[in-house]
C-alpha atoms as a PDB file:
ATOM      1  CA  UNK A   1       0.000   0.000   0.000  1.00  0.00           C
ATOM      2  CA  UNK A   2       1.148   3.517  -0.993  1.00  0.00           C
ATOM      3  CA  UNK A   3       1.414   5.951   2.168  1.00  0.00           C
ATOM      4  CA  UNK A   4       0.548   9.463   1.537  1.00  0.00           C
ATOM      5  CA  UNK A   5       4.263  10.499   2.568  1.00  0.00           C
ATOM      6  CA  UNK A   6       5.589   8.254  -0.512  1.00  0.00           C
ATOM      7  CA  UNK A   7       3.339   9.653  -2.818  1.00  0.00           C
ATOM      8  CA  UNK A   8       4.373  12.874  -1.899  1.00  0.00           C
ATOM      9  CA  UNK A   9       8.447  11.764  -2.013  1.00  0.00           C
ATOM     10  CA  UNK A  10       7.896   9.995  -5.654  1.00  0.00           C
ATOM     11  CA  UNK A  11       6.155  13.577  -7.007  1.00  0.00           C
ATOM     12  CA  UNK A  12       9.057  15.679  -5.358  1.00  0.00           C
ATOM     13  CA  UNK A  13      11.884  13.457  -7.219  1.00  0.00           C
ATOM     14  CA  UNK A  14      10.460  13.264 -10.540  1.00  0.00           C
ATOM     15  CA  UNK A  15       8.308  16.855 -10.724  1.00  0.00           C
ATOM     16  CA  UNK A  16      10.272  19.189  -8.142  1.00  0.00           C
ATOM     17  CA  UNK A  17      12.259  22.135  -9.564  1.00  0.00           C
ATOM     18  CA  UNK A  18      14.298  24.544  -7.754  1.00  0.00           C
ATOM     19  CA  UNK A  19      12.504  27.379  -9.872  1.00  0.00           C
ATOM     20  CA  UNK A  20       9.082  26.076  -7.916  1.00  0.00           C
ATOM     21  CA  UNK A  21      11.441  26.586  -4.402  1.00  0.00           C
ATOM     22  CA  UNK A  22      12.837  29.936  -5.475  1.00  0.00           C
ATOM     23  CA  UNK A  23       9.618  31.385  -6.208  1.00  0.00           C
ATOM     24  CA  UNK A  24       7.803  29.921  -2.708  1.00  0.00           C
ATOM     25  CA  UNK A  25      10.678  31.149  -0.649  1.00  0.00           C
ATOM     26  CA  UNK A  26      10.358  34.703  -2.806  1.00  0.00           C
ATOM     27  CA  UNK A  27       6.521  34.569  -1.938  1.00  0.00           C
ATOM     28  CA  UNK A  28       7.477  33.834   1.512  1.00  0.00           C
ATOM     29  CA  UNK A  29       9.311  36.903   1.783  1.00  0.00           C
ATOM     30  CA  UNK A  30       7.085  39.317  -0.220  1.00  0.00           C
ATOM     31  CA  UNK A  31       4.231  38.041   0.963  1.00  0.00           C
ATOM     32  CA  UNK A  32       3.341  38.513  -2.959  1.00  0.00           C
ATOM     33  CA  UNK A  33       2.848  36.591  -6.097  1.00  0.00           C
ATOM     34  CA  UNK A  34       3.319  39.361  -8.086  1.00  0.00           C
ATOM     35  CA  UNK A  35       6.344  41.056  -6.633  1.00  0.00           C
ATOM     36  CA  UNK A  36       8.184  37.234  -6.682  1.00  0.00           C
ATOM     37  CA  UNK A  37       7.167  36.449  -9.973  1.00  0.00           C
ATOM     38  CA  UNK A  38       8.605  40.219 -10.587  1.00  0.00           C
ATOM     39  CA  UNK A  39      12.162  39.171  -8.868  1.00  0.00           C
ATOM     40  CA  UNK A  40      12.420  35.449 -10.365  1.00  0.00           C
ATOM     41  CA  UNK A  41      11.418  37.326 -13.811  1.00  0.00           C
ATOM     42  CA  UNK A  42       8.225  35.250 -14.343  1.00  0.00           C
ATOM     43  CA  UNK A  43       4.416  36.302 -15.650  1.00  0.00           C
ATOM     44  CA  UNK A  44       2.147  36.499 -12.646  1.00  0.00           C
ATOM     45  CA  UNK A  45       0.117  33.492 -14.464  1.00  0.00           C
ATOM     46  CA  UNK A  46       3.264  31.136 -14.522  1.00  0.00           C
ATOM     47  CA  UNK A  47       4.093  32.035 -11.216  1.00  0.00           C
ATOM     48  CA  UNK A  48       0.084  31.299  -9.857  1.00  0.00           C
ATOM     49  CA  UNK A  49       0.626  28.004 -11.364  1.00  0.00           C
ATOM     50  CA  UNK A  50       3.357  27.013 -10.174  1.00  0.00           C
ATOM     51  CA  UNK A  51       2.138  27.380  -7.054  1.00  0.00           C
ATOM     52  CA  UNK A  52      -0.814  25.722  -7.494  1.00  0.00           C
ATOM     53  CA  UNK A  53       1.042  22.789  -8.584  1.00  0.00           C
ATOM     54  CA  UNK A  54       3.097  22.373  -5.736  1.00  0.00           C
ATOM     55  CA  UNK A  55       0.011  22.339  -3.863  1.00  0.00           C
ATOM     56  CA  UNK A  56      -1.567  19.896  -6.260  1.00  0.00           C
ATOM     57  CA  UNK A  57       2.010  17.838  -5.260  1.00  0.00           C
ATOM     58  CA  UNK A  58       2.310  18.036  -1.881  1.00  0.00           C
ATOM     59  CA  UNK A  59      -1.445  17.796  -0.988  1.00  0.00           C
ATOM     60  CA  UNK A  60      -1.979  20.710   1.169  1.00  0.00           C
ATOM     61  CA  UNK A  61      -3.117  24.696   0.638  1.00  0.00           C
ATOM     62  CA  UNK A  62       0.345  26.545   1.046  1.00  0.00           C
ATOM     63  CA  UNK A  63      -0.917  30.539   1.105  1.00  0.00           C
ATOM     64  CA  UNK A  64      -3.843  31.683   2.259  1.00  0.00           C
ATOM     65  CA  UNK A  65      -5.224  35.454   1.035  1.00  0.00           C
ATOM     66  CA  UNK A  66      -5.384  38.065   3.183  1.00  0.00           C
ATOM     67  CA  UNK A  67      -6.070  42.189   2.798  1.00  0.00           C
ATOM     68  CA  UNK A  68      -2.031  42.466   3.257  1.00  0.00           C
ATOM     69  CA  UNK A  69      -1.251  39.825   0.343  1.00  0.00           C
ATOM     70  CA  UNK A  70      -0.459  35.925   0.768  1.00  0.00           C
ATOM     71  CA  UNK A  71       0.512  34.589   3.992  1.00  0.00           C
ATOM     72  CA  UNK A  72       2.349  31.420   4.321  1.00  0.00           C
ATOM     73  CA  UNK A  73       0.089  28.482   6.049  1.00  0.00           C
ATOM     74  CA  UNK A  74       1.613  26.154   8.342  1.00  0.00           C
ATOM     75  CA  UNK A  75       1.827  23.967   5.570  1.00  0.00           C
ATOM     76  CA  UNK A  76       3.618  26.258   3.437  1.00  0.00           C
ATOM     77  CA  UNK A  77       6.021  27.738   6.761  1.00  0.00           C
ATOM     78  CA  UNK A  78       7.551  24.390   6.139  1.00  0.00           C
ATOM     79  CA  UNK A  79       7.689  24.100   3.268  1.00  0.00           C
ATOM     80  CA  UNK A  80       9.858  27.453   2.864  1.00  0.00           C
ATOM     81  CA  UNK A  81      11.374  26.365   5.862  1.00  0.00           C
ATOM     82  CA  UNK A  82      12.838  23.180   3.899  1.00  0.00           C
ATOM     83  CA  UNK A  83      13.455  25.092   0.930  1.00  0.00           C
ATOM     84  CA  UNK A  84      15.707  27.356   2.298  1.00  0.00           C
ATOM     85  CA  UNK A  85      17.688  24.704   4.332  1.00  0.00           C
ATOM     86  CA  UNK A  86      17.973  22.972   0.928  1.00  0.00           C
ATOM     87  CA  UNK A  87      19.366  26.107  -1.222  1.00  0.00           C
ATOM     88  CA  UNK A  88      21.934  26.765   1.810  1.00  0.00           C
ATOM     89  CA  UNK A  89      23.227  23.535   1.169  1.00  0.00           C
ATOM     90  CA  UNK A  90      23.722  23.907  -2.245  1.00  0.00           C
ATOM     91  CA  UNK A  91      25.639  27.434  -1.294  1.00  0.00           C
ATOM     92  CA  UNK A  92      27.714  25.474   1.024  1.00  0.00           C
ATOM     93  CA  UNK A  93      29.008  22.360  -1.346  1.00  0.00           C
ATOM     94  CA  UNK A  94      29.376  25.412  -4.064  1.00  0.00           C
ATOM     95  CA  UNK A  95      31.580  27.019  -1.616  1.00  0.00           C
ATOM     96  CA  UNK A  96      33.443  23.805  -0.319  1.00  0.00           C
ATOM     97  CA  UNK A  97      34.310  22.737  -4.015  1.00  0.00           C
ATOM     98  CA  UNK A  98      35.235  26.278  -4.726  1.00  0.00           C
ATOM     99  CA  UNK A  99      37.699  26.853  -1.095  1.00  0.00           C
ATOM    100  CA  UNK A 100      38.936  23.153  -2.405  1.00  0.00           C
ATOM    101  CA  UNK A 101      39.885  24.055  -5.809  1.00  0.00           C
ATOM    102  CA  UNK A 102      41.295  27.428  -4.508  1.00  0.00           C
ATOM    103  CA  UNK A 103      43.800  25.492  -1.888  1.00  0.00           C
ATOM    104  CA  UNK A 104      41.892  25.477   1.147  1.00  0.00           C
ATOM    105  CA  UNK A 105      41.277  22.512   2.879  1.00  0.00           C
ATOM    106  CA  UNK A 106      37.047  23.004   3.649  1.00  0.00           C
ATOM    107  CA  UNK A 107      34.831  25.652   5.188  1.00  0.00           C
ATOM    108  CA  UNK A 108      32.983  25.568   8.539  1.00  0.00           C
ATOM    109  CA  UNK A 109      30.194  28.497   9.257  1.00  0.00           C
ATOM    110  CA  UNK A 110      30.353  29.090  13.350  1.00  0.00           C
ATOM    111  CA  UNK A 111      27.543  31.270  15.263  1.00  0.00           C
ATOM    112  CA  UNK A 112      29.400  32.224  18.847  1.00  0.00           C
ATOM    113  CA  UNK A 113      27.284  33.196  21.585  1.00  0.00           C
ATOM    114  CA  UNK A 114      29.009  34.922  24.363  1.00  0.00           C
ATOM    115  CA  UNK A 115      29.945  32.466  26.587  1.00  0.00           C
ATOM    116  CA  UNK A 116      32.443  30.822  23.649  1.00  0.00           C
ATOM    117  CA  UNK A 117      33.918  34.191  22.210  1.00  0.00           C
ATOM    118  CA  UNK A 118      36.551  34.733  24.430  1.00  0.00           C
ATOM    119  CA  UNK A 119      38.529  31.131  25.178  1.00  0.00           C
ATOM    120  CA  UNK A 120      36.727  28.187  23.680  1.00  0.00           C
ATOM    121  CA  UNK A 121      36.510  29.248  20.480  1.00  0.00           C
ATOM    122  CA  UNK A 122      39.591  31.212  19.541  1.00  0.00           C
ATOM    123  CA  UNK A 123      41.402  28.121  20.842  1.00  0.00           C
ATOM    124  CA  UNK A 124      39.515  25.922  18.825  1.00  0.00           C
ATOM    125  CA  UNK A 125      40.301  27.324  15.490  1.00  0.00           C
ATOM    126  CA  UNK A 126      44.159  27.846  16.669  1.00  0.00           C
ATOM    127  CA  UNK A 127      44.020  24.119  17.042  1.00  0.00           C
ATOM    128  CA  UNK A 128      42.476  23.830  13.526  1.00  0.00           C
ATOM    129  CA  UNK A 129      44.857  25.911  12.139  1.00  0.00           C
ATOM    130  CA  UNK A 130      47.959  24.164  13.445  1.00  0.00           C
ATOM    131  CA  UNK A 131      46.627  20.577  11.252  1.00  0.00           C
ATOM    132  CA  UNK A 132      44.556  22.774   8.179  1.00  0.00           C
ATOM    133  CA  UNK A 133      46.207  26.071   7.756  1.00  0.00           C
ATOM    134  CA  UNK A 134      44.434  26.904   4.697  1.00  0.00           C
ATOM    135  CA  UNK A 135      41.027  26.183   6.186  1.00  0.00           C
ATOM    136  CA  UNK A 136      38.017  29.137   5.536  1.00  0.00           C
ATOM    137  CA  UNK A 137      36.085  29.758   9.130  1.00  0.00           C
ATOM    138  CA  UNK A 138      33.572  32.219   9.076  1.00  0.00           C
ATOM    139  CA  UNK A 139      32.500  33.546  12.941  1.00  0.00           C
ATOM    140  CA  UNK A 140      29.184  34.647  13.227  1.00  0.00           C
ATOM    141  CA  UNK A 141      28.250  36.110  16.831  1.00  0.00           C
ATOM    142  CA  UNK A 142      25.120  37.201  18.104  1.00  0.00           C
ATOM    143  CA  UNK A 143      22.306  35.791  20.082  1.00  0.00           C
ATOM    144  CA  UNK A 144      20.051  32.085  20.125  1.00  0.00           C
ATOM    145  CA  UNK A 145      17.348  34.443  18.813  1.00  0.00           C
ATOM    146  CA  UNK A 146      19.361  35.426  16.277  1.00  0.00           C
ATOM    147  CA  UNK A 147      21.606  32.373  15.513  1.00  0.00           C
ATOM    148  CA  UNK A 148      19.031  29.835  15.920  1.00  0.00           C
ATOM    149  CA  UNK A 149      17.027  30.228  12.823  1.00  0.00           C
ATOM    150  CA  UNK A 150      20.183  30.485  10.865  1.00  0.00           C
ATOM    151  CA  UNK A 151      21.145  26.800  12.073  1.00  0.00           C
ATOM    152  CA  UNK A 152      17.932  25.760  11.107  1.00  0.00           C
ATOM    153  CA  UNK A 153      18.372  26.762   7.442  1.00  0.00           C
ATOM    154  CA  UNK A 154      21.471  25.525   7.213  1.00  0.00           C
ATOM    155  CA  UNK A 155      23.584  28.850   7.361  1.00  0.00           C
ATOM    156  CA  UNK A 156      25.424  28.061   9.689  1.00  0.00           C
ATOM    157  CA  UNK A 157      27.125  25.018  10.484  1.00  0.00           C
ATOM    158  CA  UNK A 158      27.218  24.618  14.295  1.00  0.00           C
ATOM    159  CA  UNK A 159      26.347  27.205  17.292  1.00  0.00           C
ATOM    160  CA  UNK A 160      28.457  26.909  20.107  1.00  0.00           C
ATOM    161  CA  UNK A 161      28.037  28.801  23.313  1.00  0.00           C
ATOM    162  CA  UNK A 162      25.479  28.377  26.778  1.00  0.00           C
ATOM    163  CA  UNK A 163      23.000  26.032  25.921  1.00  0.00           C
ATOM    164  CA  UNK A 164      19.693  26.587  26.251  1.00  0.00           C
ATOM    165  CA  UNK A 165      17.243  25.520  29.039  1.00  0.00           C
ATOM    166  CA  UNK A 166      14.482  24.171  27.138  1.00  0.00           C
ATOM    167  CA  UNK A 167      14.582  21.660  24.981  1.00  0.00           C
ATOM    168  CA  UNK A 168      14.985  22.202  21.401  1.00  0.00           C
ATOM    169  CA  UNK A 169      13.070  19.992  18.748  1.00  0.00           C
ATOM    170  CA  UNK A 170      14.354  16.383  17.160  1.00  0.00           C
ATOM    171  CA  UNK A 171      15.974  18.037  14.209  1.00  0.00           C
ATOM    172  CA  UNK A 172      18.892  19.918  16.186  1.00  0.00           C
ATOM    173  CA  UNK A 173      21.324  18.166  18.038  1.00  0.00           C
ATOM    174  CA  UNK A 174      23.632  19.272  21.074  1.00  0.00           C
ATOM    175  CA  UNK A 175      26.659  18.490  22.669  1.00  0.00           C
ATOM    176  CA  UNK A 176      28.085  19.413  26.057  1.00  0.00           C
ATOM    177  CA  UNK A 177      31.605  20.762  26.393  1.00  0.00           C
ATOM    178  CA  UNK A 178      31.690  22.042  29.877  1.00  0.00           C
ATOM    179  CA  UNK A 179      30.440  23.621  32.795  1.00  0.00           C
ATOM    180  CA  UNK A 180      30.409  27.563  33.210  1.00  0.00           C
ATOM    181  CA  UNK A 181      30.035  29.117  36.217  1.00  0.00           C
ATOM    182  CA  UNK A 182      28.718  33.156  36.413  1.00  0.00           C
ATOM    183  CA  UNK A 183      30.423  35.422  39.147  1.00  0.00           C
ATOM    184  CA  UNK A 184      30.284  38.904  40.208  1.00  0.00           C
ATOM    185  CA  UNK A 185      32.630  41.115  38.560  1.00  0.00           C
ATOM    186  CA  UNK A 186      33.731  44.916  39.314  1.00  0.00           C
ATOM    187  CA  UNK A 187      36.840  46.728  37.967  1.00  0.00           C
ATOM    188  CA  UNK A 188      40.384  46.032  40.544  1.00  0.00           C
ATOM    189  CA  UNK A 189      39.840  49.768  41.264  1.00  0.00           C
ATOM    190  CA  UNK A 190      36.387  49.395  43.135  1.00  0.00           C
ATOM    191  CA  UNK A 191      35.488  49.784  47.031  1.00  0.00           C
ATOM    192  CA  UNK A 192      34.854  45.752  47.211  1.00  0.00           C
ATOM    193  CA  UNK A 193      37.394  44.822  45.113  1.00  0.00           C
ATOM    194  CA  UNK A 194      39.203  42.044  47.505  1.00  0.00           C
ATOM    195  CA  UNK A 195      36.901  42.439  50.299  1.00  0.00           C
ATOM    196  CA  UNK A 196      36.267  38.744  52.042  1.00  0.00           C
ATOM    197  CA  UNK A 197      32.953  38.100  53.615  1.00  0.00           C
ATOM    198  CA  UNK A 198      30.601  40.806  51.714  1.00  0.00           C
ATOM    199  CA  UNK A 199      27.129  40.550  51.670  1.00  0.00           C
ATOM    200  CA  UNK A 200      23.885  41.160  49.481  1.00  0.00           C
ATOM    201  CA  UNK A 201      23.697  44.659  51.313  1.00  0.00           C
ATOM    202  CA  UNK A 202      27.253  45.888  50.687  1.00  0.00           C
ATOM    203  CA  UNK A 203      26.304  45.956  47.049  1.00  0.00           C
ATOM    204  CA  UNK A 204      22.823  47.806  47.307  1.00  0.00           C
ATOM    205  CA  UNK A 205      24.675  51.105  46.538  1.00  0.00           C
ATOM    206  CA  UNK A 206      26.120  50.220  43.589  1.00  0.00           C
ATOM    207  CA  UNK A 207      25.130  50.204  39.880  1.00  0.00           C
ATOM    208  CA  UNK A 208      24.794  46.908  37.831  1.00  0.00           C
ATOM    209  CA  UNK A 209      25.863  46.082  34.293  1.00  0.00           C
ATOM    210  CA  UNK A 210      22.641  43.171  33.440  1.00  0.00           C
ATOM    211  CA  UNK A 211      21.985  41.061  30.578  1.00  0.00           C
ATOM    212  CA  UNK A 212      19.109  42.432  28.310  1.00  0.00           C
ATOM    213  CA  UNK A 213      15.887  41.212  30.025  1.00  0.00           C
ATOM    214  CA  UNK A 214      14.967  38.466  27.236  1.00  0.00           C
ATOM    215  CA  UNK A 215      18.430  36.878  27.980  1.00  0.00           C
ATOM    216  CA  UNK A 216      17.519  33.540  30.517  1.00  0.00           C
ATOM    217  CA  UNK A 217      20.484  34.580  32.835  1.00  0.00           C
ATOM    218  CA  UNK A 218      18.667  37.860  33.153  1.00  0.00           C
ATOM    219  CA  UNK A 219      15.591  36.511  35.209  1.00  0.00           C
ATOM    220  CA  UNK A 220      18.000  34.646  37.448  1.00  0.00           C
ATOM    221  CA  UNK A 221      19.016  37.665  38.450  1.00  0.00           C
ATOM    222  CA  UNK A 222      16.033  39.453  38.783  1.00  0.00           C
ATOM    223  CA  UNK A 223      15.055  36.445  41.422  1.00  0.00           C
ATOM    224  CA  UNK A 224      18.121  36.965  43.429  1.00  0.00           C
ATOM    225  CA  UNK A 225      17.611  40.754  43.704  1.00  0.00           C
ATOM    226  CA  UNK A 226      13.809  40.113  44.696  1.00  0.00           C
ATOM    227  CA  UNK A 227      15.077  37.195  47.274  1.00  0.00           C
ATOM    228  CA  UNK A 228      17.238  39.743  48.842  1.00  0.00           C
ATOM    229  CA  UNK A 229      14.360  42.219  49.066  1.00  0.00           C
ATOM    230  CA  UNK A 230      16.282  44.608  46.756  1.00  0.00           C
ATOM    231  CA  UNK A 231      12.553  44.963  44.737  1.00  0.00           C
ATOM    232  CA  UNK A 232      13.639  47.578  42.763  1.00  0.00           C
ATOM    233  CA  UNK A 233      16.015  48.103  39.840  1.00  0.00           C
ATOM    234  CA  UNK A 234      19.632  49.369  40.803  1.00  0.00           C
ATOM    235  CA  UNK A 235      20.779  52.323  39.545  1.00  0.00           C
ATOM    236  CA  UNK A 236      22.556  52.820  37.235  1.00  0.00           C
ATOM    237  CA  UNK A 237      21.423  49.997  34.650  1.00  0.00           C
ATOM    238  CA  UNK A 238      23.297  48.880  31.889  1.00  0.00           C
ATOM    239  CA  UNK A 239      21.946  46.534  30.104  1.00  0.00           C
ATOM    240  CA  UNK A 240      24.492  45.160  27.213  1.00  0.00           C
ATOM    241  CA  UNK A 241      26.355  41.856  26.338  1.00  0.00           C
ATOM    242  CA  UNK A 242      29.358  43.739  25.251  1.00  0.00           C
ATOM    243  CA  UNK A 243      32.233  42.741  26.315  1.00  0.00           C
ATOM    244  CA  UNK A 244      34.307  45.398  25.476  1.00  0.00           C
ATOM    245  CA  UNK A 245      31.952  48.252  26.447  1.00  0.00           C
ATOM    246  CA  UNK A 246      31.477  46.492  29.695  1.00  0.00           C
ATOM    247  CA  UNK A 247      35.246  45.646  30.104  1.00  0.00           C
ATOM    248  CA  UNK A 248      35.606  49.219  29.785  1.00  0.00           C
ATOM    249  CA  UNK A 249      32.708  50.551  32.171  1.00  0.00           C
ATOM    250  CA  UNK A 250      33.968  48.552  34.914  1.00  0.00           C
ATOM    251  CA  UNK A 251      37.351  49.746  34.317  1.00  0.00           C
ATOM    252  CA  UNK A 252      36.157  53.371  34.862  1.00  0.00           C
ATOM    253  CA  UNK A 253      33.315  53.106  37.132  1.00  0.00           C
ATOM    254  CA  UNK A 254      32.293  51.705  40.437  1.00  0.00           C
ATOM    255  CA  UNK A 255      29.474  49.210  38.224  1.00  0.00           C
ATOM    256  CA  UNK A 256      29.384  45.663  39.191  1.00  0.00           C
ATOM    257  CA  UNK A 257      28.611  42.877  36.493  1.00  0.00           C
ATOM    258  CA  UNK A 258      27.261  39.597  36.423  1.00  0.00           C
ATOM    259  CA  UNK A 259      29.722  38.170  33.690  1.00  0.00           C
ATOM    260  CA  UNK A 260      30.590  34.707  32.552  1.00  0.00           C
ATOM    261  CA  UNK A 261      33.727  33.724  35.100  1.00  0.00           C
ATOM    262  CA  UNK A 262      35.410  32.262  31.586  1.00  0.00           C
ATOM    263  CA  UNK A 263      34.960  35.718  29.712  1.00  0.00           C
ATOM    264  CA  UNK A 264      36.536  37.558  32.759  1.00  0.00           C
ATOM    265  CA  UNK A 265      39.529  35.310  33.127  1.00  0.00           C
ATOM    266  CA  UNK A 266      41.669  37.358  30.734  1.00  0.00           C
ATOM    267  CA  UNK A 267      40.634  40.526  33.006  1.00  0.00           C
ATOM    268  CA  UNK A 268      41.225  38.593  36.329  1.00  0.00           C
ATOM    269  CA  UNK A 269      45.122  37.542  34.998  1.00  0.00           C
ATOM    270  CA  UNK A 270      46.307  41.144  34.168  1.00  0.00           C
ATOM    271  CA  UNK A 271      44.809  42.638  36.890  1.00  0.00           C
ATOM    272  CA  UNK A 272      42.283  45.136  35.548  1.00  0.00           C
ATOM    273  CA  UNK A 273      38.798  42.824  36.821  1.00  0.00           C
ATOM    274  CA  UNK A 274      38.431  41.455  40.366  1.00  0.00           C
ATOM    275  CA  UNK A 275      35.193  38.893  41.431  1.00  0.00           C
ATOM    276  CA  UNK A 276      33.356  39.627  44.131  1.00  0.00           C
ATOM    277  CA  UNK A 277      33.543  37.241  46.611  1.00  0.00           C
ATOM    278  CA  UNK A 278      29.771  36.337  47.169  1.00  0.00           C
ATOM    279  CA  UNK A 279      29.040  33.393  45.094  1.00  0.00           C
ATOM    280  CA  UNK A 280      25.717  33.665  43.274  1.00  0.00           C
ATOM    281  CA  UNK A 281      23.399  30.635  43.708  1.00  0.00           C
ATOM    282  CA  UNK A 282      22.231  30.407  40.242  1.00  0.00           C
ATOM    283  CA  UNK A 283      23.878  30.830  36.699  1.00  0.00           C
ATOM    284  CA  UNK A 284      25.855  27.296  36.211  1.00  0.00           C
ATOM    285  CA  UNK A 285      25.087  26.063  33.418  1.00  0.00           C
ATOM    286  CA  UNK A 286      26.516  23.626  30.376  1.00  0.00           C
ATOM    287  CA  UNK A 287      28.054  25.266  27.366  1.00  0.00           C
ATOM    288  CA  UNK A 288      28.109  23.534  24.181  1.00  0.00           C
ATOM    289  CA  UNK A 289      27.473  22.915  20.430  1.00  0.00           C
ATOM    290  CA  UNK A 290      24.201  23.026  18.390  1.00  0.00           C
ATOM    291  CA  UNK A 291      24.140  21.330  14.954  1.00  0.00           C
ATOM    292  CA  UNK A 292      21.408  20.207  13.092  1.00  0.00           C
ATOM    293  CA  UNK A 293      22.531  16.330  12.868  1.00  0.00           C
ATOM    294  CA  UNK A 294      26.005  14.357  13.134  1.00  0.00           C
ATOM    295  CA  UNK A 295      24.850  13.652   8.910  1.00  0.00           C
ATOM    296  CA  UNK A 296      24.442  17.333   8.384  1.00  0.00           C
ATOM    297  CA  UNK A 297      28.578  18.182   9.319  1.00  0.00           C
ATOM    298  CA  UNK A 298      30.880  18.608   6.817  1.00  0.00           C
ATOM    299  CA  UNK A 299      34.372  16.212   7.170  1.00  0.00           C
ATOM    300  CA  UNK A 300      35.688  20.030   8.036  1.00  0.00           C
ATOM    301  CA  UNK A 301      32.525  20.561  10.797  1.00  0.00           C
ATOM    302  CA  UNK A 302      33.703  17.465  12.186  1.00  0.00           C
ATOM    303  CA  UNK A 303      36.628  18.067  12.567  1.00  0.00           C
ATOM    304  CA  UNK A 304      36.137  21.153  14.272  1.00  0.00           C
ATOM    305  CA  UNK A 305      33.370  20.037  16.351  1.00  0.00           C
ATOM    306  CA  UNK A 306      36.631  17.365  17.452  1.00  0.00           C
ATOM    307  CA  UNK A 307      38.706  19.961  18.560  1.00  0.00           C
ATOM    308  CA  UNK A 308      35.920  21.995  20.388  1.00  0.00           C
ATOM    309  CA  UNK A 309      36.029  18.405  22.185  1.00  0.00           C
ATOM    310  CA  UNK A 310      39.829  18.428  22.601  1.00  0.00           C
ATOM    311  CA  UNK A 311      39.755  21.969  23.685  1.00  0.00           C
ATOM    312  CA  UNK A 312      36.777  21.779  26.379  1.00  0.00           C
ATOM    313  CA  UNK A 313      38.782  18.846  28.372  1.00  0.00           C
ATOM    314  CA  UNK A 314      41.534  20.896  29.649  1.00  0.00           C
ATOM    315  CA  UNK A 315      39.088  23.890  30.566  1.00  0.00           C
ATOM    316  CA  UNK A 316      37.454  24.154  34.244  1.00  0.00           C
ATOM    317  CA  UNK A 317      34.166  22.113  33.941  1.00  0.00           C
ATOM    318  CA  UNK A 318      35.231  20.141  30.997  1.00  0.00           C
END
């Protein structure tokens, strides 16, 4: 008996074309027939039936009309969803055979939260470089709100950095590297810099560098302060993940931070940050990397996904 899903798979491999995906992803983004017909250089008509033949194909309404234009159903979300995932792999064996045929020895896409920028990483790729110094690494940093959708489509290879809480959904994969641990961090110049035995009260009169309030770490802390009866927000309030701007503030102000203990090392060894000596009961957590599936890395994602390994043993936590 034929299943529904092979019916669908035998259509895809003999009918698909990547003309039909271009124009549903353009749709996607427009929101438009006309205006992706426009950009794929296609009549409206053609463009309407190709769409309606995909629908024919797969079995299910992708757009529904509304008084803004075409909207996506769920049908067709993942649908464009898949498309784009398949076009970035196409990009990415393009860029692999052309890095190849140049000299270089593959290509791995990284997204870097925070938490990996400042040792894991860099020491990763130094390792990589030592046995492939003509391999192409591209670093992309920014947030999982930002970075997370880019894994999924396939523009980036891995994510590496804190992982997150909740669980993510079958088609991503994760890997634990080690443990990181969050501290208190002021500039060596501050009143409590080297103080033993401080309390939640000697800090009441100082400003606070915080992560943004949709960052996870930054309700942690918003518990702690309530716990403590400190109800309202300190001020000053910075709120940034910058580590130089913050590296900086605490360098010329009496601000303290709650910073990743493994991003302040570097500020710890020459002198210029100090941590606090009250231990915060919250903000351990496992950092790690996020890939779609072990089938989806490269030989070169492999191997760098190795030396993130290699690397994360001989790091505190590891």
């Amino acid at each position: 008996m034929i299943t529904s899903h092979t019916r669908i798979v035998n259509r895809a491999l003999t009918r698909l074309k990547l003309k039909q995906l271009q124009l549903l992803v353009a749709v996607g983004r427009h929101r438009s027939i006309l205006h992706a017909a426009r950009e794929l250089g296609l009549s409206q008509p053609a463009a309407t039936k190709m769409i309606q033949e995909l629908e024919i194909d797969f079995e299910v309404r992708l757009f529904d009309r509304s008084n803004r234009g075409v909207v996506p159903t769920v049908y067709g979300e993942a649908l464009i969803r898949h498309g784009k995932l398949m076009f970035a792999q196409v990009s990415n064996a393009a860029q692999e055979i052309v890095d190849l045929n140049e000299g270089n020895s593959g290509r791995v896409v990284v997204g870097t939260l925070l938490a990996a920028s400042s040792h894991l990483l860099p020491m990763a790729i130094t390792m990589m470089l030592r046995t492939r110094p003509n391999i192409a690494i591209e670093v992309v940093e920014g947030t999982n709100e930002d970075l997370m959708p880019m894994l999924r489509s396939g523009e980036l290879d891995m994510l590496v950095g804190r992982l997150p809480v909740h669980r993510l959904r079958s088609e991503l994969h994760q890997v634990r590297l080690y443990e990181e641990e969050v501290a208190l961090v002021v500039g060596s110049q501050h009143p409590l810099a080297g103080r033993e035995e401080l309390n939640f009260d000697d800090l009441k009169e100082f400003g606070w560098i915080l992560p943004p309030s949709h960052i996870t770490l930054r309700r942690y802390v918003d518990q702690y302060f309530v716990k403590n009866d400190q109800t309202f927000s300190p001020t000053p309030q910075i709120e940034s993940l910058c580590y130089l701007t913050n590296v900086a503030l605490l360098r010329s102000t009496d601000l303290i931070a709650v910073m990743s203990e493994q991003i302040a090392l570097e500020g710890f060894a020459h002198g210029t940050l100090s941590r606090l000596s009250i231990r915060l009961p919250f903000g351990s957590g496992p950092v790690g990397a996020t890939f779609r599936t072990e089938e989806s890395l490269s030989p070169t994602a492999a191997a760098f996904l190795k030396s993130l390994n290699d690397v994360a043993r001989t790091m505190p936590g590891g």
